[in-house]
PDB file of N, CA and C in Angstrom:
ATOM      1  N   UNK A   1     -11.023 -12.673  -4.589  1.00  0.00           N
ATOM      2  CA  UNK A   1      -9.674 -12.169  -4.406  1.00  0.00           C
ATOM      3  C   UNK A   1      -9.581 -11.554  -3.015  1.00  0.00           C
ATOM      4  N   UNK A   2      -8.112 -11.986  -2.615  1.00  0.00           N
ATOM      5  CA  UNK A   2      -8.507 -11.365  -1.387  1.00  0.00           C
ATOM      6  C   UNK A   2      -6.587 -10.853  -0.914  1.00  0.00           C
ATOM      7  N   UNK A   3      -6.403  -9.619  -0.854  1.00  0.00           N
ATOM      8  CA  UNK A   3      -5.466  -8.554  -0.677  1.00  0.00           C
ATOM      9  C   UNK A   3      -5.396  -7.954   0.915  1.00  0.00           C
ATOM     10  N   UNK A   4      -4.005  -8.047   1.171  1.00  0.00           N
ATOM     11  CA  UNK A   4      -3.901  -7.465   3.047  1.00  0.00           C
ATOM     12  C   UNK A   4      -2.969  -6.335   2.449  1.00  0.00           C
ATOM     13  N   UNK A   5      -2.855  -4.912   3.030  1.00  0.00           N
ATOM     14  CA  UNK A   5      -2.001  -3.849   3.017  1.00  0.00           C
ATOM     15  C   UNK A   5      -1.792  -3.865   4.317  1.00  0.00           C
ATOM     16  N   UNK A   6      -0.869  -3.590   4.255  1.00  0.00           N
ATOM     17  CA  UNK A   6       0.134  -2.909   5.321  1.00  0.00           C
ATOM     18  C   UNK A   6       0.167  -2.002   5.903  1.00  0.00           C
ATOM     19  N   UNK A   7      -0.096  -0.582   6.542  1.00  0.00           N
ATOM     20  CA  UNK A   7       0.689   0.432   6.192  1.00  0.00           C
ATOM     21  C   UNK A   7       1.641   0.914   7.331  1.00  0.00           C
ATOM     22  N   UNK A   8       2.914   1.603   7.029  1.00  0.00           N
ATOM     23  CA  UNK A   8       3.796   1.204   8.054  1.00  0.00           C
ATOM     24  C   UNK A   8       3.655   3.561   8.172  1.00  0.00           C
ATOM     25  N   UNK A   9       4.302   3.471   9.632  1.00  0.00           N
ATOM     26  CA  UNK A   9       4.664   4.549   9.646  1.00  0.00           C
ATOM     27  C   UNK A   9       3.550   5.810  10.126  1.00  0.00           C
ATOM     28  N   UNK A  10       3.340   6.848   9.424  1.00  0.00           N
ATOM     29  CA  UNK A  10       2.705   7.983   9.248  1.00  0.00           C
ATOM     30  C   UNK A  10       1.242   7.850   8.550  1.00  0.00           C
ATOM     31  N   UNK A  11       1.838   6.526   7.346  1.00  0.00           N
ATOM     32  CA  UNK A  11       0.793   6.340   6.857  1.00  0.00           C
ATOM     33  C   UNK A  11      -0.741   6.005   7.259  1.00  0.00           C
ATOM     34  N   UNK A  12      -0.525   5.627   8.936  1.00  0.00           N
ATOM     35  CA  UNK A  12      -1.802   5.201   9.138  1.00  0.00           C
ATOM     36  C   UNK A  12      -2.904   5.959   9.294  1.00  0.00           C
ATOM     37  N   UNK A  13      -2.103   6.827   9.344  1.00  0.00           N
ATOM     38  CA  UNK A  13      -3.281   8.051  10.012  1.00  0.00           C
ATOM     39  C   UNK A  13      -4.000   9.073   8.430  1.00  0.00           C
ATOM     40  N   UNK A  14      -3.879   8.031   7.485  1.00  0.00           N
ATOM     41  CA  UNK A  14      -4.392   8.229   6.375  1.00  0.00           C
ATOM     42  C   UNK A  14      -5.415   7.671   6.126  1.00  0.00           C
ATOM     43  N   UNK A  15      -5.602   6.605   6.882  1.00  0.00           N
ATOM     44  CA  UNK A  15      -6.527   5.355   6.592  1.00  0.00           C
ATOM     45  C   UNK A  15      -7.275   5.159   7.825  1.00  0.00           C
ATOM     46  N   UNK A  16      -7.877   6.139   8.936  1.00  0.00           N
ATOM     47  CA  UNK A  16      -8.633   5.967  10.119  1.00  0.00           C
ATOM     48  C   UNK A  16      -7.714   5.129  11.012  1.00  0.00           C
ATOM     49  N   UNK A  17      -6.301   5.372  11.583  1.00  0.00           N
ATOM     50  CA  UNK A  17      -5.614   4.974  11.745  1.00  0.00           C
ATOM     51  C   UNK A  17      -5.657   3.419  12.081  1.00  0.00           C
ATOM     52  N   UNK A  18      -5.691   2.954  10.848  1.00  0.00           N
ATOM     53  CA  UNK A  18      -5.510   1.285  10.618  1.00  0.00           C
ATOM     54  C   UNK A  18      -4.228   0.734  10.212  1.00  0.00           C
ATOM     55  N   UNK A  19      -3.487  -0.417  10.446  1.00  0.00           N
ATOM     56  CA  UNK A  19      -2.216  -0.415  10.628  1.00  0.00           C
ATOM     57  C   UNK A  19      -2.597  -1.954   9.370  1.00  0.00           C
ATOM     58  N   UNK A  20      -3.246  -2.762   9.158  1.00  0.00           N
ATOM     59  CA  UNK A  20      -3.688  -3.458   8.242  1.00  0.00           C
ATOM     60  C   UNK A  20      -4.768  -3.540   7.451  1.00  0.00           C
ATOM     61  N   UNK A  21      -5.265  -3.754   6.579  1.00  0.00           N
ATOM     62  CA  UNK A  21      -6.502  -3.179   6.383  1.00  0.00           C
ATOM     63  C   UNK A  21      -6.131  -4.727   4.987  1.00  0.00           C
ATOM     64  N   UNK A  22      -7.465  -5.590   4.911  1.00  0.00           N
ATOM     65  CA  UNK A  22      -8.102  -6.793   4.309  1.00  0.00           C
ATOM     66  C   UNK A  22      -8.681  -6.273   3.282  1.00  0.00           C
ATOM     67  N   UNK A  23      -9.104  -6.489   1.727  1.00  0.00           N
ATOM     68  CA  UNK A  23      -9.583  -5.568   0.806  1.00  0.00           C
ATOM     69  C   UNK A  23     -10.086  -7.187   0.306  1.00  0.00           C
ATOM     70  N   UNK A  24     -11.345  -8.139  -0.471  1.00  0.00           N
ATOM     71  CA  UNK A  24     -11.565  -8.760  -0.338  1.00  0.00           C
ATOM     72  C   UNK A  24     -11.814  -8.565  -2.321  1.00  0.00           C
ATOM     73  N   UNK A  25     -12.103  -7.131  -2.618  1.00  0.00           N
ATOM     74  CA  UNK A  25     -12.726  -7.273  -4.260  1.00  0.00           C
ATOM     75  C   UNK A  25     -11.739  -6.340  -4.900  1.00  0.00           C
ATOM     76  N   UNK A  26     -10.635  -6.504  -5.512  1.00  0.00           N
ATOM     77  CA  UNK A  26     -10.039  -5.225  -5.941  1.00  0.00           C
ATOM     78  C   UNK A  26      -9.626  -5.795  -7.054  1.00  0.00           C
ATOM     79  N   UNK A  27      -9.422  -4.868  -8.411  1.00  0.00           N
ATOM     80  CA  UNK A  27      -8.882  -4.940  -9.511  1.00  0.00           C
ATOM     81  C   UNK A  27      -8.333  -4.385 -10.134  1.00  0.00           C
ATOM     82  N   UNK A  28      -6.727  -3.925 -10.298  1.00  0.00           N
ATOM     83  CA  UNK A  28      -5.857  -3.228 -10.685  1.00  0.00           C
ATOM     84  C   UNK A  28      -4.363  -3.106 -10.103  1.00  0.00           C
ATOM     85  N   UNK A  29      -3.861  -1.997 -10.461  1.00  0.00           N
ATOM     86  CA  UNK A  29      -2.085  -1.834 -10.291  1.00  0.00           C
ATOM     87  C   UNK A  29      -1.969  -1.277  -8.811  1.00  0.00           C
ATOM     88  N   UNK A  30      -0.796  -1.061  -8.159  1.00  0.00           N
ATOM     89  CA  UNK A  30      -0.520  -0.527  -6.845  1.00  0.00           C
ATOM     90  C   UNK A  30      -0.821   0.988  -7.238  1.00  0.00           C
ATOM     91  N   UNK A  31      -0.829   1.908  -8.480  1.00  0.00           N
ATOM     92  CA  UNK A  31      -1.480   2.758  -8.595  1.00  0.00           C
ATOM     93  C   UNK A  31      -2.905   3.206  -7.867  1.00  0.00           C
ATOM     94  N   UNK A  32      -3.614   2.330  -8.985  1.00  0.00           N
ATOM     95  CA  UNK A  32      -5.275   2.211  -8.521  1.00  0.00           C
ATOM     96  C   UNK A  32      -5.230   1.921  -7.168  1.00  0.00           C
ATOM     97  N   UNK A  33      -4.725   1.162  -6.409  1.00  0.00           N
ATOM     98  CA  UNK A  33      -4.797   1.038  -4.853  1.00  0.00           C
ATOM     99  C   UNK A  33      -4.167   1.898  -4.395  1.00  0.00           C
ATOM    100  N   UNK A  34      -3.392   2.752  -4.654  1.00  0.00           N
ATOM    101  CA  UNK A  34      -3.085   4.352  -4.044  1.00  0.00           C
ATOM    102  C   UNK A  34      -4.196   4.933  -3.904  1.00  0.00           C
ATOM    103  N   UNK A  35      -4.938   5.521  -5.197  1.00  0.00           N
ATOM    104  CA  UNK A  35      -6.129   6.402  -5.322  1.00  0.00           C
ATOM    105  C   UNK A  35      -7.386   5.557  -4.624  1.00  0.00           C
ATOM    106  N   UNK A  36      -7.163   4.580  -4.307  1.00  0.00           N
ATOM    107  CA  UNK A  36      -8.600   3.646  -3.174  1.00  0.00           C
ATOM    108  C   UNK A  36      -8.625   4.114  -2.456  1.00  0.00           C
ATOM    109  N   UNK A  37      -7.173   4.264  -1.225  1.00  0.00           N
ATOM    110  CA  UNK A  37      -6.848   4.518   0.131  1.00  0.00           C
ATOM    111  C   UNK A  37      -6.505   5.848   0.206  1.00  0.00           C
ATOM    112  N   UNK A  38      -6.718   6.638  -0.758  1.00  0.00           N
ATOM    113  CA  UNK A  38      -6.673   7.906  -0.697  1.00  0.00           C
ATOM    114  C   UNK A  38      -5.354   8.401   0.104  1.00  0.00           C
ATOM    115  N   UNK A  39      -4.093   7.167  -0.203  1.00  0.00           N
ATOM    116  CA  UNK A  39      -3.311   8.150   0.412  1.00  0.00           C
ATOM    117  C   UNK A  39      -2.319   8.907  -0.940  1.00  0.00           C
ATOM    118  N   UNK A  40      -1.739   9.563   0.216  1.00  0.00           N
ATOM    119  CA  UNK A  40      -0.756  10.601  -0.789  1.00  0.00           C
ATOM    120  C   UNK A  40       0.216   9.959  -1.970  1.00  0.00           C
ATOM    121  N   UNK A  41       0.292  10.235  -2.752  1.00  0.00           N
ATOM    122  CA  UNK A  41       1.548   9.126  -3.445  1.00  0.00           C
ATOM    123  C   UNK A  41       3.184   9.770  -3.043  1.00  0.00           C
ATOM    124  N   UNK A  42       2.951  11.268  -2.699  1.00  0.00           N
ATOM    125  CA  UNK A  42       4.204  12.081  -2.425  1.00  0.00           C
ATOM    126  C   UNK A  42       4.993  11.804  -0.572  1.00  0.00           C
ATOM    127  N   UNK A  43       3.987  11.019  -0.577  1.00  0.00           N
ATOM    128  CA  UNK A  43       4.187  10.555   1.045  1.00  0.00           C
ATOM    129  C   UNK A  43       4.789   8.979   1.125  1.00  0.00           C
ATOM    130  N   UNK A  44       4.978   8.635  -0.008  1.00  0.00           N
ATOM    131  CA  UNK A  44       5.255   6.550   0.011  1.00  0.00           C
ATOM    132  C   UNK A  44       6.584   6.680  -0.560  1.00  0.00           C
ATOM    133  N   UNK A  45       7.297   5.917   0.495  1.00  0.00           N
ATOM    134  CA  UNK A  45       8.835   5.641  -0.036  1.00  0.00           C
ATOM    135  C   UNK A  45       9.242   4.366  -0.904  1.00  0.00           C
ATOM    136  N   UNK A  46       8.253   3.756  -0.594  1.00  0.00           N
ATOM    137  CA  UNK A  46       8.604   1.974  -1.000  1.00  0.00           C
ATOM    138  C   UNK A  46       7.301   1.308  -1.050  1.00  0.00           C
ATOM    139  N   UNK A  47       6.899   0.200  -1.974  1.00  0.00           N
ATOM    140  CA  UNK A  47       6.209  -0.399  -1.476  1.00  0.00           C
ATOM    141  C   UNK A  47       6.344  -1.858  -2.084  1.00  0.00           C
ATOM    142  N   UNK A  48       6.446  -2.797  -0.826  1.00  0.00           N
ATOM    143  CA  UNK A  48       6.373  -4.213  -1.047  1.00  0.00           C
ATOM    144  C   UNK A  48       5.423  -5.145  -1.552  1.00  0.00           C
ATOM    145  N   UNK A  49       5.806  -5.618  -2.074  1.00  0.00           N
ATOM    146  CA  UNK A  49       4.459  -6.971  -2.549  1.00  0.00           C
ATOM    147  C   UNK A  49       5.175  -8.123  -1.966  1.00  0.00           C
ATOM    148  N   UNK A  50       4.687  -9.153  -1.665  1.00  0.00           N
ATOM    149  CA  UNK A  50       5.122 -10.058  -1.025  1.00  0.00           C
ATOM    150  C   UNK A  50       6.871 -10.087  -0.699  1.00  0.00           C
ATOM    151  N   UNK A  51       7.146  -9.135   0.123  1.00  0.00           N
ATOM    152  CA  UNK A  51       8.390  -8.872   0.564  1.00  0.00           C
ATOM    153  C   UNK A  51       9.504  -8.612  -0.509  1.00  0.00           C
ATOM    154  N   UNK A  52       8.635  -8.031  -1.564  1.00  0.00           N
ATOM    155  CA  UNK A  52       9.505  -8.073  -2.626  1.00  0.00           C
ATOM    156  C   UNK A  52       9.095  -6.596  -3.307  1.00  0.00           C
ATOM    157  N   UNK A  53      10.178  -5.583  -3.202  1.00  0.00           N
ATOM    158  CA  UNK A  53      10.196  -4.308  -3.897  1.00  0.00           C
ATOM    159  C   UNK A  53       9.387  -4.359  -5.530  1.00  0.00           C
ATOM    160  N   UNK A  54       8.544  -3.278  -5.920  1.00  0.00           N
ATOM    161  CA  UNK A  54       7.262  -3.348  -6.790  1.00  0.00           C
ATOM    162  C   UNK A  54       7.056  -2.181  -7.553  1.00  0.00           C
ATOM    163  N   UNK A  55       7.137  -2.092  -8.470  1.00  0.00           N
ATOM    164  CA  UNK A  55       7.056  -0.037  -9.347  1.00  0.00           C
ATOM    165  C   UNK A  55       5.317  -0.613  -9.123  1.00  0.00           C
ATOM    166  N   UNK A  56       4.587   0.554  -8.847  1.00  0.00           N
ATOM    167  CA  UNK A  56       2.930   1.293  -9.169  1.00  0.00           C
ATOM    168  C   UNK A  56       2.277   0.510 -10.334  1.00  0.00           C
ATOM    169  N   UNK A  57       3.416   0.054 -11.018  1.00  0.00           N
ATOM    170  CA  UNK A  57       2.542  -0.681 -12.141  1.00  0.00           C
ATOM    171  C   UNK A  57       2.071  -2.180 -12.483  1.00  0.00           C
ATOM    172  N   UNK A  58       2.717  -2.465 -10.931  1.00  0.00           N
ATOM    173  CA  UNK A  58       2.149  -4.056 -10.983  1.00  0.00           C
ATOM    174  C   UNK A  58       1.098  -3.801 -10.824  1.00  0.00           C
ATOM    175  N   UNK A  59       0.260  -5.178 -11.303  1.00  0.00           N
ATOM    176  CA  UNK A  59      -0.629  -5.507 -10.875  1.00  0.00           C
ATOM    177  C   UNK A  59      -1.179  -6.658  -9.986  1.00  0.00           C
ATOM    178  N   UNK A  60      -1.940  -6.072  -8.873  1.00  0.00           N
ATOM    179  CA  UNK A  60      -2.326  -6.985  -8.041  1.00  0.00           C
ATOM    180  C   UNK A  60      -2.833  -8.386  -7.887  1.00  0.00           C
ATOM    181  N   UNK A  61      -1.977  -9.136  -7.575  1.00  0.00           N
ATOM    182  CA  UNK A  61      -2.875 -10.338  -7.586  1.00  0.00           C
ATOM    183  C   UNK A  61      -3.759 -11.112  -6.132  1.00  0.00           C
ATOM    184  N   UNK A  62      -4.739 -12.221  -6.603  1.00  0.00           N
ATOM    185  CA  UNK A  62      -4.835 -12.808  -5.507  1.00  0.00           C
ATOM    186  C   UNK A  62      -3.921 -13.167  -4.348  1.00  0.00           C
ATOM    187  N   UNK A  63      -3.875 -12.975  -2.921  1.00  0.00           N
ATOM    188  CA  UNK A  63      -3.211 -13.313  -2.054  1.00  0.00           C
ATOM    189  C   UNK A  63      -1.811 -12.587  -1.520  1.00  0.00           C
ATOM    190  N   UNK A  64      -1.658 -11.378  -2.531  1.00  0.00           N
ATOM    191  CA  UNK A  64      -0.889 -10.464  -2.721  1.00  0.00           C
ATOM    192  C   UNK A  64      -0.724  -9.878  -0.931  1.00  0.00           C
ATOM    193  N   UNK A  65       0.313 -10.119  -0.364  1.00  0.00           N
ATOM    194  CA  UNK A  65       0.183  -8.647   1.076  1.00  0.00           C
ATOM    195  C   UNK A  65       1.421  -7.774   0.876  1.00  0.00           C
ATOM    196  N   UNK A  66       0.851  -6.448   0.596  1.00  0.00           N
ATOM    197  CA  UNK A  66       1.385  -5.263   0.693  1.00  0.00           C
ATOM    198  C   UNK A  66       1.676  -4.591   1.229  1.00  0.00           C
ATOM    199  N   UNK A  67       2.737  -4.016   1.629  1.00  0.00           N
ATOM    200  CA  UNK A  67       3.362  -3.339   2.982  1.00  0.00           C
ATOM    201  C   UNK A  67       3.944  -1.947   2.196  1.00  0.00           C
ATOM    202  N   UNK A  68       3.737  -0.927   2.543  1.00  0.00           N
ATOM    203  CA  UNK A  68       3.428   0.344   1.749  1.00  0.00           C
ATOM    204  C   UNK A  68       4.059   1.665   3.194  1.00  0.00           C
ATOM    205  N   UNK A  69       5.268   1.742   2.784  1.00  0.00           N
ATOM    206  CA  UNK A  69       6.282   2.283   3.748  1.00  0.00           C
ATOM    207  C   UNK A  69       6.509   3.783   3.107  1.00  0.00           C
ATOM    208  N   UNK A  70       6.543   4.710   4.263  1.00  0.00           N
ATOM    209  CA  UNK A  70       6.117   6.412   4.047  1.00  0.00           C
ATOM    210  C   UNK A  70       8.233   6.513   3.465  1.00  0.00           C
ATOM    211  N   UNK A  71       8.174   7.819   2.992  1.00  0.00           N
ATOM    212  CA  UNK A  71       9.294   8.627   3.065  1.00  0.00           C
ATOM    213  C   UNK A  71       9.991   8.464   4.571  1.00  0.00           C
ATOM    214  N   UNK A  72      10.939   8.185   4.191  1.00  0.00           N
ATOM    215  CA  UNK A  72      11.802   8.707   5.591  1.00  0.00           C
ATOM    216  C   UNK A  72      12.968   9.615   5.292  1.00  0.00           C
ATOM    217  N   UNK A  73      12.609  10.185   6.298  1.00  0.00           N
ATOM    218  CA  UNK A  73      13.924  11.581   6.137  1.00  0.00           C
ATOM    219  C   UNK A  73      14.498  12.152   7.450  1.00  0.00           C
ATOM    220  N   UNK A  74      15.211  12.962   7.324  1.00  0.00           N
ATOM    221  CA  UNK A  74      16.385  13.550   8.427  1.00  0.00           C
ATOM    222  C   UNK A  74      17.294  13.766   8.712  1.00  0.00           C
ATOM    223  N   UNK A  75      17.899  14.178   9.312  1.00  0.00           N
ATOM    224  CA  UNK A  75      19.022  15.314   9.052  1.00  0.00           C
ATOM    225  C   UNK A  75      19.766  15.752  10.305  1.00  0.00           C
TER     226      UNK A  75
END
């Protein structure tokens, strides 16, 4: 199996500031790949699966690329 994330924004600097990141063995929901990448869940506004809006509870499949977009705010 083989999975590309995204991460857009603020988020990178969660992840050794990596802006894509290749995951080659993974098994589970966009949950479980929250708690992988150790990022915040209170920090993600959206997140895409193949350009297509996704609740935490899908689950990942082969060939899946995920693009995982922070809160935006302002005022």
């Amino acid at each position: 199996m083989l999975i590309t994330i995204e991460l857009k924004g603020q988020l990178i600097w969660c992840v050794d500031k990596k802006k894509t990141i290749p995951i080659e063995t993974f098994e589970g929901n966009l949950k479980d790949l929250i708690i992988l990448l150790r990022l915040p869940e209170s920090e993600i506004g959206m997140i895409l699966v193949n350009q297509k809006k996704e609740p935490l509870s899908y689950c990942v499949k082969d060939n899946d690329h995920i693009i995982i977009v922070p809160v935006v705010g302002g005022g």
